[in-house]
N, C-alpha and C. Protein backbone atom coordinates (compact mmCIF):
# COMPACT_ATOMS: atom_id res chain seq x y z
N UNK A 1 8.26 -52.25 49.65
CA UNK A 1 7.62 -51.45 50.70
C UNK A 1 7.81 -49.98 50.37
N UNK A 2 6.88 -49.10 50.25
CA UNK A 2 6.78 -47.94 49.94
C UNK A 2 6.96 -46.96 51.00
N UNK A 3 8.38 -46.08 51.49
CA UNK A 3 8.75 -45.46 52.63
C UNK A 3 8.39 -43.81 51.91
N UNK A 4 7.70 -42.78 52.67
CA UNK A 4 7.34 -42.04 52.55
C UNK A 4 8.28 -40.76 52.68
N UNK A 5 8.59 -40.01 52.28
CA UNK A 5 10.22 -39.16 52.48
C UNK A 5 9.44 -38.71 53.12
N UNK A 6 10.92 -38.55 54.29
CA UNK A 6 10.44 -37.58 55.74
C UNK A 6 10.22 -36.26 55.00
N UNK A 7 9.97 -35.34 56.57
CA UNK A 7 9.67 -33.66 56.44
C UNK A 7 10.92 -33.45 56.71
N UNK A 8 12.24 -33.78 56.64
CA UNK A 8 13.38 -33.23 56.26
C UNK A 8 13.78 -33.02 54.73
N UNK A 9 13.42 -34.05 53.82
CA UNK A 9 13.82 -34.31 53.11
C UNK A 9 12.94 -33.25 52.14
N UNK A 10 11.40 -33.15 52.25
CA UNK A 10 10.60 -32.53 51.63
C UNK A 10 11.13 -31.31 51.95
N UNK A 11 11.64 -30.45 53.08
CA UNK A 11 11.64 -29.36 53.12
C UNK A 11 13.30 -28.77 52.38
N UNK A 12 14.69 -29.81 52.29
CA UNK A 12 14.91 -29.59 50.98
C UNK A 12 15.12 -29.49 49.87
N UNK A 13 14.14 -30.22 49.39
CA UNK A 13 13.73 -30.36 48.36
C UNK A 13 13.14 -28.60 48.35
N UNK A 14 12.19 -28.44 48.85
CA UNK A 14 11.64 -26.82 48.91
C UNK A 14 12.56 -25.88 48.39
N UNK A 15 13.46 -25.86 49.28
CA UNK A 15 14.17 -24.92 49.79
C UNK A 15 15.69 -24.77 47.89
N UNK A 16 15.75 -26.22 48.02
CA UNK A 16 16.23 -26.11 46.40
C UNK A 16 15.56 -26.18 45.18
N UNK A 17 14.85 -25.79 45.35
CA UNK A 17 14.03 -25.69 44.35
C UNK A 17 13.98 -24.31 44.10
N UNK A 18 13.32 -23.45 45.40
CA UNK A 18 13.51 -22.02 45.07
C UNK A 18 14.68 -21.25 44.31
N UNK A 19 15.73 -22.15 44.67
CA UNK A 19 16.99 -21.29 44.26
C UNK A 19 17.51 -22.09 43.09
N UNK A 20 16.78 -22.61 42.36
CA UNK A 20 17.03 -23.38 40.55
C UNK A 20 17.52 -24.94 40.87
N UNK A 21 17.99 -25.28 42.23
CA UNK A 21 19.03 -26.39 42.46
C UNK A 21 18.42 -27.57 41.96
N UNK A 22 17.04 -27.19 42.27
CA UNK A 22 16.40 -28.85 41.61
C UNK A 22 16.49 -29.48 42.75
N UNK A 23 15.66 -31.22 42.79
CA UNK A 23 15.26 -31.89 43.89
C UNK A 23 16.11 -33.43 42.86
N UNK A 24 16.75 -34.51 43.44
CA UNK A 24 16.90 -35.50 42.80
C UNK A 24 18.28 -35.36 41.77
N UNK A 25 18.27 -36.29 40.95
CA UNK A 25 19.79 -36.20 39.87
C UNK A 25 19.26 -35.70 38.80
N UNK A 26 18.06 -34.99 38.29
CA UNK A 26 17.87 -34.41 36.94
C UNK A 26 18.53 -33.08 36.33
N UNK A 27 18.61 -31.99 37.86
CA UNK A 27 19.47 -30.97 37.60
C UNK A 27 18.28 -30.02 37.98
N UNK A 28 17.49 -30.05 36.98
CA UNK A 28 16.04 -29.22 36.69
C UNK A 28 16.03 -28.12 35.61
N UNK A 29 15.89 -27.43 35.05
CA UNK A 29 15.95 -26.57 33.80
C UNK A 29 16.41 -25.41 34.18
N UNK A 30 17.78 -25.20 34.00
CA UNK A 30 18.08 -24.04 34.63
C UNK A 30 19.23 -23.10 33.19
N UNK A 31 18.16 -23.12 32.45
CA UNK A 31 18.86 -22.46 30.89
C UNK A 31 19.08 -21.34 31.45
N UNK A 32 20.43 -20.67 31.43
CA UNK A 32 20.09 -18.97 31.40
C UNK A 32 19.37 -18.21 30.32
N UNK A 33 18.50 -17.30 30.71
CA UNK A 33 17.74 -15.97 29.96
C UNK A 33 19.13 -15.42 29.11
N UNK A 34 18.68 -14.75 27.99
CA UNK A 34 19.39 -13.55 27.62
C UNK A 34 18.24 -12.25 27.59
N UNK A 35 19.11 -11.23 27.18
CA UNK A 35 17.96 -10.04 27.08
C UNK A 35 19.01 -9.39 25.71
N UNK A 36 17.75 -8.69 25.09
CA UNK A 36 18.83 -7.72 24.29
C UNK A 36 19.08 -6.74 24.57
N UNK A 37 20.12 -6.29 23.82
CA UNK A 37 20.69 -5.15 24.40
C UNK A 37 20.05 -3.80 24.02
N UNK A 38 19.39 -3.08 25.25
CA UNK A 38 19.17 -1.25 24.66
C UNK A 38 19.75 -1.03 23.39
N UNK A 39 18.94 -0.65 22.82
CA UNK A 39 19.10 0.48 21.60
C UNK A 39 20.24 2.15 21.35
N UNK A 40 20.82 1.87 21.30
CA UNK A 40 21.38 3.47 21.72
C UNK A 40 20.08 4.30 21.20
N UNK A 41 20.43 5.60 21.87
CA UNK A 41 19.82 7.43 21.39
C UNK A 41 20.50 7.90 19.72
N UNK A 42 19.36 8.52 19.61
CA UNK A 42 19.59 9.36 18.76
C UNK A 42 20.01 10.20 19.55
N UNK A 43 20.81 11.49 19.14
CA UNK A 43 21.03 12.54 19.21
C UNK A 43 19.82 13.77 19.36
N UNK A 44 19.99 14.45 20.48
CA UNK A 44 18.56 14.83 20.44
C UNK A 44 18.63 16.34 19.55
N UNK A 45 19.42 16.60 19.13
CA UNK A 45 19.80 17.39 17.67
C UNK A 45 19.66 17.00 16.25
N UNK A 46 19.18 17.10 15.53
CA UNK A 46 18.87 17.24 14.19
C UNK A 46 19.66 17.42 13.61
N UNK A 47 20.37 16.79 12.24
CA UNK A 47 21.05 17.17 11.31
C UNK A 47 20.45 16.86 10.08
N UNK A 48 20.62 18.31 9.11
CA UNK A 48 19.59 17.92 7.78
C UNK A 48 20.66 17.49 7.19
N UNK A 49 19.87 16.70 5.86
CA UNK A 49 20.52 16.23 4.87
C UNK A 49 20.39 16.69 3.63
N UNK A 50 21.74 17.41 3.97
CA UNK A 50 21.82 18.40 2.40
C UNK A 50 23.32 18.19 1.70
N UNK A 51 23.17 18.46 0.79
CA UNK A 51 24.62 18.51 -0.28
C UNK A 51 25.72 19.27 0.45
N UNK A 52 25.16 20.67 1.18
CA UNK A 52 26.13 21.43 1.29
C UNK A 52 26.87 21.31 3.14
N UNK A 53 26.25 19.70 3.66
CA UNK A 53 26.35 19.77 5.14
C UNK A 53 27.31 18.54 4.52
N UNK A 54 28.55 18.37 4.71
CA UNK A 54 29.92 17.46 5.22
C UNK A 54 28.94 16.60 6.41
N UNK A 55 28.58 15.24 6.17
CA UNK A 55 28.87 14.74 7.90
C UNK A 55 30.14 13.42 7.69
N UNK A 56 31.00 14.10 8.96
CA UNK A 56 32.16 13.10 9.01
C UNK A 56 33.53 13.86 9.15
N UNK A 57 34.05 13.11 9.28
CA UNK A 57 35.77 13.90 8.92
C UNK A 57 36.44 12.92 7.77
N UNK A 58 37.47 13.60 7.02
CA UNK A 58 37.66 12.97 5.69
C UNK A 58 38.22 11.34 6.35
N UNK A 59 38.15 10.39 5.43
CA UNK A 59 38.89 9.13 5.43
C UNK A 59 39.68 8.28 4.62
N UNK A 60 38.83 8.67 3.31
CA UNK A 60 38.94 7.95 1.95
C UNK A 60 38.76 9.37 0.68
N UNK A 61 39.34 9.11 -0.38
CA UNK A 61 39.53 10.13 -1.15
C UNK A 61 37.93 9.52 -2.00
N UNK A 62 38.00 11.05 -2.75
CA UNK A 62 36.49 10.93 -3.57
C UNK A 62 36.34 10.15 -4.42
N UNK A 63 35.42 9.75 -5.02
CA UNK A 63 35.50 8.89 -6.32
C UNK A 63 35.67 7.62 -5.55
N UNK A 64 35.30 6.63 -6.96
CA UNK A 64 35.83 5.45 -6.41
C UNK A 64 36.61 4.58 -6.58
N UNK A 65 37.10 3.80 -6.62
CA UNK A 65 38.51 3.09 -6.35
C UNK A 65 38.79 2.03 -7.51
N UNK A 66 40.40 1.76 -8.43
CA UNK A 66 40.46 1.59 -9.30
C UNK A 66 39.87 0.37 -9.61
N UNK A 67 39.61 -0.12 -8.39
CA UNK A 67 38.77 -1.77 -8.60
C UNK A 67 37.39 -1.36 -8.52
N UNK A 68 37.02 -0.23 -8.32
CA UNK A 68 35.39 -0.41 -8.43
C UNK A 68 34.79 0.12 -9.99
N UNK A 69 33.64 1.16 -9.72
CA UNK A 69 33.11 0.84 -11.19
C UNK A 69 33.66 2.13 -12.04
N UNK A 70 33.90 1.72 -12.98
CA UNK A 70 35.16 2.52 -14.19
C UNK A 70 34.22 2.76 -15.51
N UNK A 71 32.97 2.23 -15.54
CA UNK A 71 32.29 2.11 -16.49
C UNK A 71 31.20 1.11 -17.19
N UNK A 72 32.08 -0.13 -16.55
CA UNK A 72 31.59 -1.11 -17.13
C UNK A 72 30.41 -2.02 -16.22
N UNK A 73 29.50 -2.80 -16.29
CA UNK A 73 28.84 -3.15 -15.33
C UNK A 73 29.51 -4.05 -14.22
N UNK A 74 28.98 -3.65 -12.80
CA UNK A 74 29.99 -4.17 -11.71
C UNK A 74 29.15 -4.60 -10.82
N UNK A 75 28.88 -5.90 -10.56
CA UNK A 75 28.00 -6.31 -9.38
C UNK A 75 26.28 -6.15 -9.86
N UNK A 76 26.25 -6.39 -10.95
CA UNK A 76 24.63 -6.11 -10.97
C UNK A 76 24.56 -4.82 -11.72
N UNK A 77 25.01 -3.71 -11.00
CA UNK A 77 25.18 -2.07 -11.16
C UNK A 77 25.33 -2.11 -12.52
N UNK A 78 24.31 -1.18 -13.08
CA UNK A 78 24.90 -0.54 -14.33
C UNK A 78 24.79 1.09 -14.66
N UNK A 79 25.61 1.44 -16.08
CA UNK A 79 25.16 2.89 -16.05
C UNK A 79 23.58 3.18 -16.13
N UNK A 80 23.60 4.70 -15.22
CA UNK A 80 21.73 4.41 -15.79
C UNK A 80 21.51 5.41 -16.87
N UNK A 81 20.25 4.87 -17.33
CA UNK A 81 19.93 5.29 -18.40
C UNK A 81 18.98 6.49 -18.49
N UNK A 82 18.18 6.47 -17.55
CA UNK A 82 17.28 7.76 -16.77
C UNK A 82 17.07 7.45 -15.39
N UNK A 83 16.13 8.29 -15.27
CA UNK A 83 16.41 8.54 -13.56
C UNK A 83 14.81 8.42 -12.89
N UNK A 84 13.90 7.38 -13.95
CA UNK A 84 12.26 7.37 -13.22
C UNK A 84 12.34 7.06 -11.59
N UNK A 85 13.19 6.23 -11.69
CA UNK A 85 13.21 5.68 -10.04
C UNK A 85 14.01 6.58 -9.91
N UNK A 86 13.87 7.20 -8.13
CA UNK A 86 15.16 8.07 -7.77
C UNK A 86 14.61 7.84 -5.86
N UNK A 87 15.36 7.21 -5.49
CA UNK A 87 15.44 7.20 -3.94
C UNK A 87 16.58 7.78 -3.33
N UNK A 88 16.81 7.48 -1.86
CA UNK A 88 18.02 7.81 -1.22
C UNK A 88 18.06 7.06 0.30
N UNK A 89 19.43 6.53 0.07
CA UNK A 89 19.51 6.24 1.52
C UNK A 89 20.83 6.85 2.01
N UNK A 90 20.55 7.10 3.38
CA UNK A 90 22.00 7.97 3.95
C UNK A 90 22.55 6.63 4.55
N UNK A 91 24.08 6.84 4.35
CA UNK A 91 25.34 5.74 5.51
C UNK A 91 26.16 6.49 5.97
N UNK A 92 25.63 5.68 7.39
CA UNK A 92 26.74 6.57 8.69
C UNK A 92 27.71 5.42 9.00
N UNK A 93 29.33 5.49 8.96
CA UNK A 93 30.28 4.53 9.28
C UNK A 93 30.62 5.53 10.50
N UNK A 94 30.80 5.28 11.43
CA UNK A 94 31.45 5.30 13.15
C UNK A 94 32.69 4.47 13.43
N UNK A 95 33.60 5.38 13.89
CA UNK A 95 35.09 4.72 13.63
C UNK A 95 35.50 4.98 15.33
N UNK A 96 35.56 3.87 16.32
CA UNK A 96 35.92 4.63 17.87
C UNK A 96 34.92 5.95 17.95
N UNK A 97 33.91 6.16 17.86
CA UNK A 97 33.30 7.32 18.58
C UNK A 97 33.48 8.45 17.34
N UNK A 98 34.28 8.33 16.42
CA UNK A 98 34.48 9.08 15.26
C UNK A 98 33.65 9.38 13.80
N UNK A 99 32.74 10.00 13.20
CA UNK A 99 31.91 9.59 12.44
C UNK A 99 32.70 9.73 10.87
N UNK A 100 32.76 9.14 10.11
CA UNK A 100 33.79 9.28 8.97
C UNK A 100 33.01 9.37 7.62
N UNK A 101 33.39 10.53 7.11
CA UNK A 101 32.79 11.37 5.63
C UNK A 101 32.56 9.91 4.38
N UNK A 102 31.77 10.16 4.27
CA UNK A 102 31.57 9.03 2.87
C UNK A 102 31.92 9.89 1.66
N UNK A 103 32.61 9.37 0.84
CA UNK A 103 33.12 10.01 -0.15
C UNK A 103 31.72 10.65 -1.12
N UNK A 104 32.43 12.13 -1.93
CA UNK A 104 31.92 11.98 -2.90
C UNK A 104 32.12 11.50 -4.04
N UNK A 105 31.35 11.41 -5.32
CA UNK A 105 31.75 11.14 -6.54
C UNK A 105 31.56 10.01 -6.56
N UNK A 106 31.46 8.81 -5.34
CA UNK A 106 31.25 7.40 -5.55
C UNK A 106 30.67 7.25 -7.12
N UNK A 107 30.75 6.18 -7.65
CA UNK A 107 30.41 5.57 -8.81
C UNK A 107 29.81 6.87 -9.66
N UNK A 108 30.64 7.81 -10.35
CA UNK A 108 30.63 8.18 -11.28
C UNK A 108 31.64 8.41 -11.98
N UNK A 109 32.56 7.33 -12.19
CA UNK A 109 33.80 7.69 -12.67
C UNK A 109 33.60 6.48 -14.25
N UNK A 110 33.99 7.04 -15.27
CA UNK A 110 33.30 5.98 -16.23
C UNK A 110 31.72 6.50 -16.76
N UNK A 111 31.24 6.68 -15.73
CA UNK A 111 29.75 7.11 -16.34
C UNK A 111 28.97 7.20 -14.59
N UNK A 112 27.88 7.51 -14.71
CA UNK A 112 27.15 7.37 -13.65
C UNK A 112 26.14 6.31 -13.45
N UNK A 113 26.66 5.70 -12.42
CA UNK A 113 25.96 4.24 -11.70
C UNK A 113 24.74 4.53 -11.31
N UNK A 114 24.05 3.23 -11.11
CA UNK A 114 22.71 3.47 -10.82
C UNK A 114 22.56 3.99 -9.45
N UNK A 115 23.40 3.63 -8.36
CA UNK A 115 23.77 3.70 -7.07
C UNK A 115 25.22 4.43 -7.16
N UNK A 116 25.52 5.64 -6.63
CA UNK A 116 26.21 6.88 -6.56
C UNK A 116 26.18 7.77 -5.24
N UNK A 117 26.83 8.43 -5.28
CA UNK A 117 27.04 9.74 -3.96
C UNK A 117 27.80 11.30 -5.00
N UNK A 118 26.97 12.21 -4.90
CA UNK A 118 27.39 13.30 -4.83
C UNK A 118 28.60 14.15 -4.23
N UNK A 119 27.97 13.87 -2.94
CA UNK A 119 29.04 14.81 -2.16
C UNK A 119 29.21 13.99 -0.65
N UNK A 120 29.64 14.54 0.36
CA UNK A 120 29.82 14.32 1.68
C UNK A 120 28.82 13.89 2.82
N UNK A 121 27.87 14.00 2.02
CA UNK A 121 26.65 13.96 3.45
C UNK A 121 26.36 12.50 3.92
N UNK A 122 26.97 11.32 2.86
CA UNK A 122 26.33 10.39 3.43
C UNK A 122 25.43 9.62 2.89
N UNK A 123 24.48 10.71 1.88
CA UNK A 123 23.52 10.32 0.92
C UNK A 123 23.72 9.68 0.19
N UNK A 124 23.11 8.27 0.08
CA UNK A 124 23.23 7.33 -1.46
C UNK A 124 22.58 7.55 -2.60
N UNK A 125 22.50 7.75 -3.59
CA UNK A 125 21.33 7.99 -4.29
C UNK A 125 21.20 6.35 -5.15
N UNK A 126 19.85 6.19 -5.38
CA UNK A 126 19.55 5.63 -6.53
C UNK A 126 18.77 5.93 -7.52
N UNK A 127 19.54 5.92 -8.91
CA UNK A 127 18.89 6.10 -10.02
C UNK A 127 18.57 5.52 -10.69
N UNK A 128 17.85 5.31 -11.25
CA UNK A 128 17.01 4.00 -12.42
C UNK A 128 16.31 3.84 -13.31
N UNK A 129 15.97 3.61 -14.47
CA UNK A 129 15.11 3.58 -14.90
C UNK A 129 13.93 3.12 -14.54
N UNK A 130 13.55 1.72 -13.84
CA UNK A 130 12.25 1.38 -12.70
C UNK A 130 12.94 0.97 -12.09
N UNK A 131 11.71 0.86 -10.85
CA UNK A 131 12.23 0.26 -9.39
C UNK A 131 13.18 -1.04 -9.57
N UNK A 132 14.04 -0.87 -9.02
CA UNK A 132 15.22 -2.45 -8.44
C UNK A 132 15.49 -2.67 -7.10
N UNK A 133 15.70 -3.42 -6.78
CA UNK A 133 16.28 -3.72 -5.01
C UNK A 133 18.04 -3.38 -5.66
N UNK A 134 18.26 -2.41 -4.42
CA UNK A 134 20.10 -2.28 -4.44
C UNK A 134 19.92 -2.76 -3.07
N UNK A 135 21.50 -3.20 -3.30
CA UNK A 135 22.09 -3.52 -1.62
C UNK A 135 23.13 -2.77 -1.47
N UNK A 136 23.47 -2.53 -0.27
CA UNK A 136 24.88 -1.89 0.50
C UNK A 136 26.11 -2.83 -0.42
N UNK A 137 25.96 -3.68 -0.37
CA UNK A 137 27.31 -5.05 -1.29
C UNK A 137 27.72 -3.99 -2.37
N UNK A 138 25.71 -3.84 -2.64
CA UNK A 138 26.20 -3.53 -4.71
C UNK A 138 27.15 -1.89 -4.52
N UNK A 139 26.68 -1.05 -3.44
CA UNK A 139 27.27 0.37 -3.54
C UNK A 139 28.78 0.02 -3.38
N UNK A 140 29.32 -0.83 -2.30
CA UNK A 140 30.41 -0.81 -2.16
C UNK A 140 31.35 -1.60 -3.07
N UNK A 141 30.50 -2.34 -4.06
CA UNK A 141 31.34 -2.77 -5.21
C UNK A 141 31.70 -1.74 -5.99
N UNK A 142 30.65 -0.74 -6.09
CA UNK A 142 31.02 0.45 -7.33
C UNK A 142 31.74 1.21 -6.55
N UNK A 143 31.99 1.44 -5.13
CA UNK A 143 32.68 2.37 -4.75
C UNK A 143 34.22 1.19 -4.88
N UNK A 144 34.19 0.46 -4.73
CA UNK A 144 35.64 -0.31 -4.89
C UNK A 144 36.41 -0.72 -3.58
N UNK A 145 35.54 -0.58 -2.61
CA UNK A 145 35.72 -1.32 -1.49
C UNK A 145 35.38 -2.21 -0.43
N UNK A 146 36.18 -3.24 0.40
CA UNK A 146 35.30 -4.55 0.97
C UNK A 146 34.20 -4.11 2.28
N UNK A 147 33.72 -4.79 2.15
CA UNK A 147 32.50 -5.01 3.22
C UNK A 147 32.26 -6.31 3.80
N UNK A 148 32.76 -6.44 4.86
CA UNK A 148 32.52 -7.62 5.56
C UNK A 148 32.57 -7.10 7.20
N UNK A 149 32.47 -8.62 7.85
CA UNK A 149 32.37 -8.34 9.03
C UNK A 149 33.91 -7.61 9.66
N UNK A 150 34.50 -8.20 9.18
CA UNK A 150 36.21 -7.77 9.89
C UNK A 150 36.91 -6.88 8.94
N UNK A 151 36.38 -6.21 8.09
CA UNK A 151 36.99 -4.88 6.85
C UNK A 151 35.81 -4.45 6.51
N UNK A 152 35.69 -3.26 6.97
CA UNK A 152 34.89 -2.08 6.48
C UNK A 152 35.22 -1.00 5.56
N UNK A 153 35.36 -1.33 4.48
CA UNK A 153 36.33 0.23 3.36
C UNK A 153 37.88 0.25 3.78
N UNK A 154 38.35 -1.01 4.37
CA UNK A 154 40.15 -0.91 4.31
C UNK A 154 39.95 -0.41 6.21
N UNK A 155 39.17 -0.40 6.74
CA UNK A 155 39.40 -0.53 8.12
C UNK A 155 39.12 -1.80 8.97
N UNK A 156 40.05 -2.45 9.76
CA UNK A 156 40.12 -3.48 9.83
C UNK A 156 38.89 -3.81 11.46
N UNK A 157 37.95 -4.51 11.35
CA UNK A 157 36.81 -4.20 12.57
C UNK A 157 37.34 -5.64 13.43
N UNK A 158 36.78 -5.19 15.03
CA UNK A 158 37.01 -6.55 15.69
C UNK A 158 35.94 -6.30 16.29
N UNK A 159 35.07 -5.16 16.54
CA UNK A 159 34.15 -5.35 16.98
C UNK A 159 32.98 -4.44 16.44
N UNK A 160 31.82 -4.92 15.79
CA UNK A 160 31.00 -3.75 14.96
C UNK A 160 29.37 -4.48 15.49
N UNK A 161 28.58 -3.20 15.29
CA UNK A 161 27.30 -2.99 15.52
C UNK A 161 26.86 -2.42 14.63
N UNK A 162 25.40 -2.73 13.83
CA UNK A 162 25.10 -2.43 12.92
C UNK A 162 23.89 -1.68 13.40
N UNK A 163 23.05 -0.80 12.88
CA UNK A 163 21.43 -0.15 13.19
C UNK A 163 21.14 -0.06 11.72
N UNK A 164 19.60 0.12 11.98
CA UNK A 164 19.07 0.47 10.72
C UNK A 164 17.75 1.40 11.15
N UNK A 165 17.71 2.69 10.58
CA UNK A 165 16.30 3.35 10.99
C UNK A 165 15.52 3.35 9.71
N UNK A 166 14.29 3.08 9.80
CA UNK A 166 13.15 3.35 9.15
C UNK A 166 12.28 4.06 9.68
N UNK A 167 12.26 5.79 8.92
CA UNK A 167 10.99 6.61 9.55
C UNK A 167 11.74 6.44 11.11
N UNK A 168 11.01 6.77 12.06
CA UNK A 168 11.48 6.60 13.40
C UNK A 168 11.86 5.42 14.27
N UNK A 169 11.60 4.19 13.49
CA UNK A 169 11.98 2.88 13.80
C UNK A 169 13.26 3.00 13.87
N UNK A 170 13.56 2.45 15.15
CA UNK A 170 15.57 2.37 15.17
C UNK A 170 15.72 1.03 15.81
N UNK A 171 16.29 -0.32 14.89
CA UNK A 171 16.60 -1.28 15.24
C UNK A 171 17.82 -1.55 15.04
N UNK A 172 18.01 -3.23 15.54
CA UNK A 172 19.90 -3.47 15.31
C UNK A 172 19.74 -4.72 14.47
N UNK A 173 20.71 -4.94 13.70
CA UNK A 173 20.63 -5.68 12.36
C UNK A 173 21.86 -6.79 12.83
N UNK A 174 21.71 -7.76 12.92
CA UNK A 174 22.58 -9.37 12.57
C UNK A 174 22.74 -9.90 11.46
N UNK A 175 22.04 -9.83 10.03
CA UNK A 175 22.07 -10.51 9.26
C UNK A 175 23.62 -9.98 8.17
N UNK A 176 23.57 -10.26 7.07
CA UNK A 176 24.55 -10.43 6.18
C UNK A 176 25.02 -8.61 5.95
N UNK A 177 25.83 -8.22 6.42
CA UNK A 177 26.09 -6.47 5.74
C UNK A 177 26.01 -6.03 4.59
N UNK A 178 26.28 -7.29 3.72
CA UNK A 178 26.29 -6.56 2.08
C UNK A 178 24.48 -6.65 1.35
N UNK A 179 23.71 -7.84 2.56
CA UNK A 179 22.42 -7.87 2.41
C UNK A 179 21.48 -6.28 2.32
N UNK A 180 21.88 -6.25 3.30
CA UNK A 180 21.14 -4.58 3.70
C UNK A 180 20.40 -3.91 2.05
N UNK A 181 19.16 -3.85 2.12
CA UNK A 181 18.61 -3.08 0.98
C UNK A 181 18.60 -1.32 1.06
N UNK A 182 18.63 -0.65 0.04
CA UNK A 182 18.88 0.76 0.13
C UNK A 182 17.46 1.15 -0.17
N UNK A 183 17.10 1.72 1.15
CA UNK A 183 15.48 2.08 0.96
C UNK A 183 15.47 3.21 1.16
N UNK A 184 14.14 3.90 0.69
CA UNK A 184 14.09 5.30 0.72
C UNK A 184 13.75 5.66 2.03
N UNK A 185 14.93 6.63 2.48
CA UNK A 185 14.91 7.67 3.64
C UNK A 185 15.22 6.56 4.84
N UNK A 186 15.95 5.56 3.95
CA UNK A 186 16.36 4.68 5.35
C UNK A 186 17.76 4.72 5.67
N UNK A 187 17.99 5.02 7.34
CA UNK A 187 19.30 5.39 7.23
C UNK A 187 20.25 4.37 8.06
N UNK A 188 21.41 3.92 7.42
CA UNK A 188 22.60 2.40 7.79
C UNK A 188 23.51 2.72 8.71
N UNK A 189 23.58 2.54 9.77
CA UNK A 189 24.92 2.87 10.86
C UNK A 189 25.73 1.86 10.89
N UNK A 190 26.85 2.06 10.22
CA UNK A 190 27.85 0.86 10.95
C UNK A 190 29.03 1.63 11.87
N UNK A 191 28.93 0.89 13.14
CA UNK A 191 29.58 1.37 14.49
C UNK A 191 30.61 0.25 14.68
N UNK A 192 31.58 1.26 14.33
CA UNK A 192 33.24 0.23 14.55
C UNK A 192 33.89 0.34 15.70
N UNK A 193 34.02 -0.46 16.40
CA UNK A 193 34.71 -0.26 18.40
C UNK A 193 34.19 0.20 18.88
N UNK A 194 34.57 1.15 19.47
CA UNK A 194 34.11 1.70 20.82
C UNK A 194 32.62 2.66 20.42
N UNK A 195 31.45 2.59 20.93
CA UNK A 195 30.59 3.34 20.20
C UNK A 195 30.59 4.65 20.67
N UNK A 196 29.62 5.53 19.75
CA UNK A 196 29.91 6.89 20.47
C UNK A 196 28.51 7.47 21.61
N UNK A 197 28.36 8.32 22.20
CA UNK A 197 27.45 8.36 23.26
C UNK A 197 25.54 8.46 22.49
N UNK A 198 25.68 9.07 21.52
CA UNK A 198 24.68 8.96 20.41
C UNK A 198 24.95 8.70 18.88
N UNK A 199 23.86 8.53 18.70
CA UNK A 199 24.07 8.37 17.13
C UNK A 199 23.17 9.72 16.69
N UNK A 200 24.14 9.79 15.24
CA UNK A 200 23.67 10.83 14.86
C UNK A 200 21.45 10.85 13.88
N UNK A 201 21.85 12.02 14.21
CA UNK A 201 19.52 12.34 14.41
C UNK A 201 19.96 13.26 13.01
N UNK A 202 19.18 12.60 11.50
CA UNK A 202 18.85 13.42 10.39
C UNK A 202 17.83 13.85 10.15
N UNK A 203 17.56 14.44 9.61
CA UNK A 203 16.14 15.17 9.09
C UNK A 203 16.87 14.98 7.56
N UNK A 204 15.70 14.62 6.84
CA UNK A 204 15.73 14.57 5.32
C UNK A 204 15.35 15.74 4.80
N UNK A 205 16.45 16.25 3.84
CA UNK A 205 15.90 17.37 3.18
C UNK A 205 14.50 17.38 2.09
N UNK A 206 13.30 18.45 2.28
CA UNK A 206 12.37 17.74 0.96
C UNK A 206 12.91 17.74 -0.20
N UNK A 207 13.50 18.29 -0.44
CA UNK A 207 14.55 17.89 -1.68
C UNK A 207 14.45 15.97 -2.23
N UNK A 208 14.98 15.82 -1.24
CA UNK A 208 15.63 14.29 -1.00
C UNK A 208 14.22 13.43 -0.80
């Protein structure tokens, strides 16, 4: 015999339904949403990128480190031989709200790497004879220090955020850190703890 559910029963049913509860023993689909998270700001200040602008406060001494590249080929990296290809990418490391100097002299100790730093600004260069894909891995092999999720250059991370800008594109990166390709005028934030209220805003020198 087929009994028809009263208008008690229908109404709550209604009434849980509105509020996710579901009607019956199925539950009803009640996945939570995520959202992602805002983007931080740039800085609404400009900083060019030049040889003679320091960005950071010191951390690590110049040059690079007795385990990185000394001469010989390291990670792919070799000396280059000319310079047809010549790009640049800048890296910003953020330490607690702190922005920290990237050494100079990276990988020219031994000879000069294809992937190198001059001076303080941050700037990577790549040199080459033709185009190659570099990665962040390969720089920090010639500079002679780790890169992972929980050690950043001998600083130990528990909590990091990565960005990547292209041109005015400013996104946030999940995938592998040593993945990261070094593209021209593309610039790498890695943000260790606590972040800071902006990130820093470059202007590329035409130089660069």
């Amino acid at each position: 015999m087929n009994i028809k559910p009263s208008k008690y029963k229908l109404l709550f049913c209604s009434v849980a339904f509105s509020t996710l509860l579901g009607c019956g023993g199925g539950g009803g689909d009640s996945t939570p949403t995520t959202s992602t998270p805002a983007l931080p700001q740039l800085n609404a200040t400009t900083t060019q990128l030049t040889g003679s602008v320091q960005n950071g406060v010191d951390q690590w001494a110049d040059g690079s480190t007795a385990t990185g590249g000394q001469g010989a080929t390291i990670n792919g990296v070799t000396c280059l031989v000319t310079e047809d290809y010549h790009i640049h990418t800048q890296l910003t490391i953020i330490r607690d709200g702190q922005q920290l100097a990237i050494p100079a002299h990276v990988g020219l100790q031994g000879c000069a790497y294809e992937t190198h730093t001059h001076d303080k600004s941050g700037v990577l260069h790549v040199e080459t004879n033709a185009a190659k894909r570099f990665t962040l891995g390969q720089f920090f092999s010639v500079w002679g220090q780790p890169l992972t999720s929980t050690n950043i250059a001998g600083i130990p991370v528990s909590k990091l955020a990565i960005y990547i800008q292209d041109g005015t594109k400013l996104s946030a990166y999940t995938g592998d850190i040593g993945s990261i390709e070094l593209q021209a005028h593309r610039v790498i934030y890695l943000v260790i703890g606590t972040p800071p209220a902006t990130l820093p805003n470059y202007q590329w020198d035409p130089a660069l």
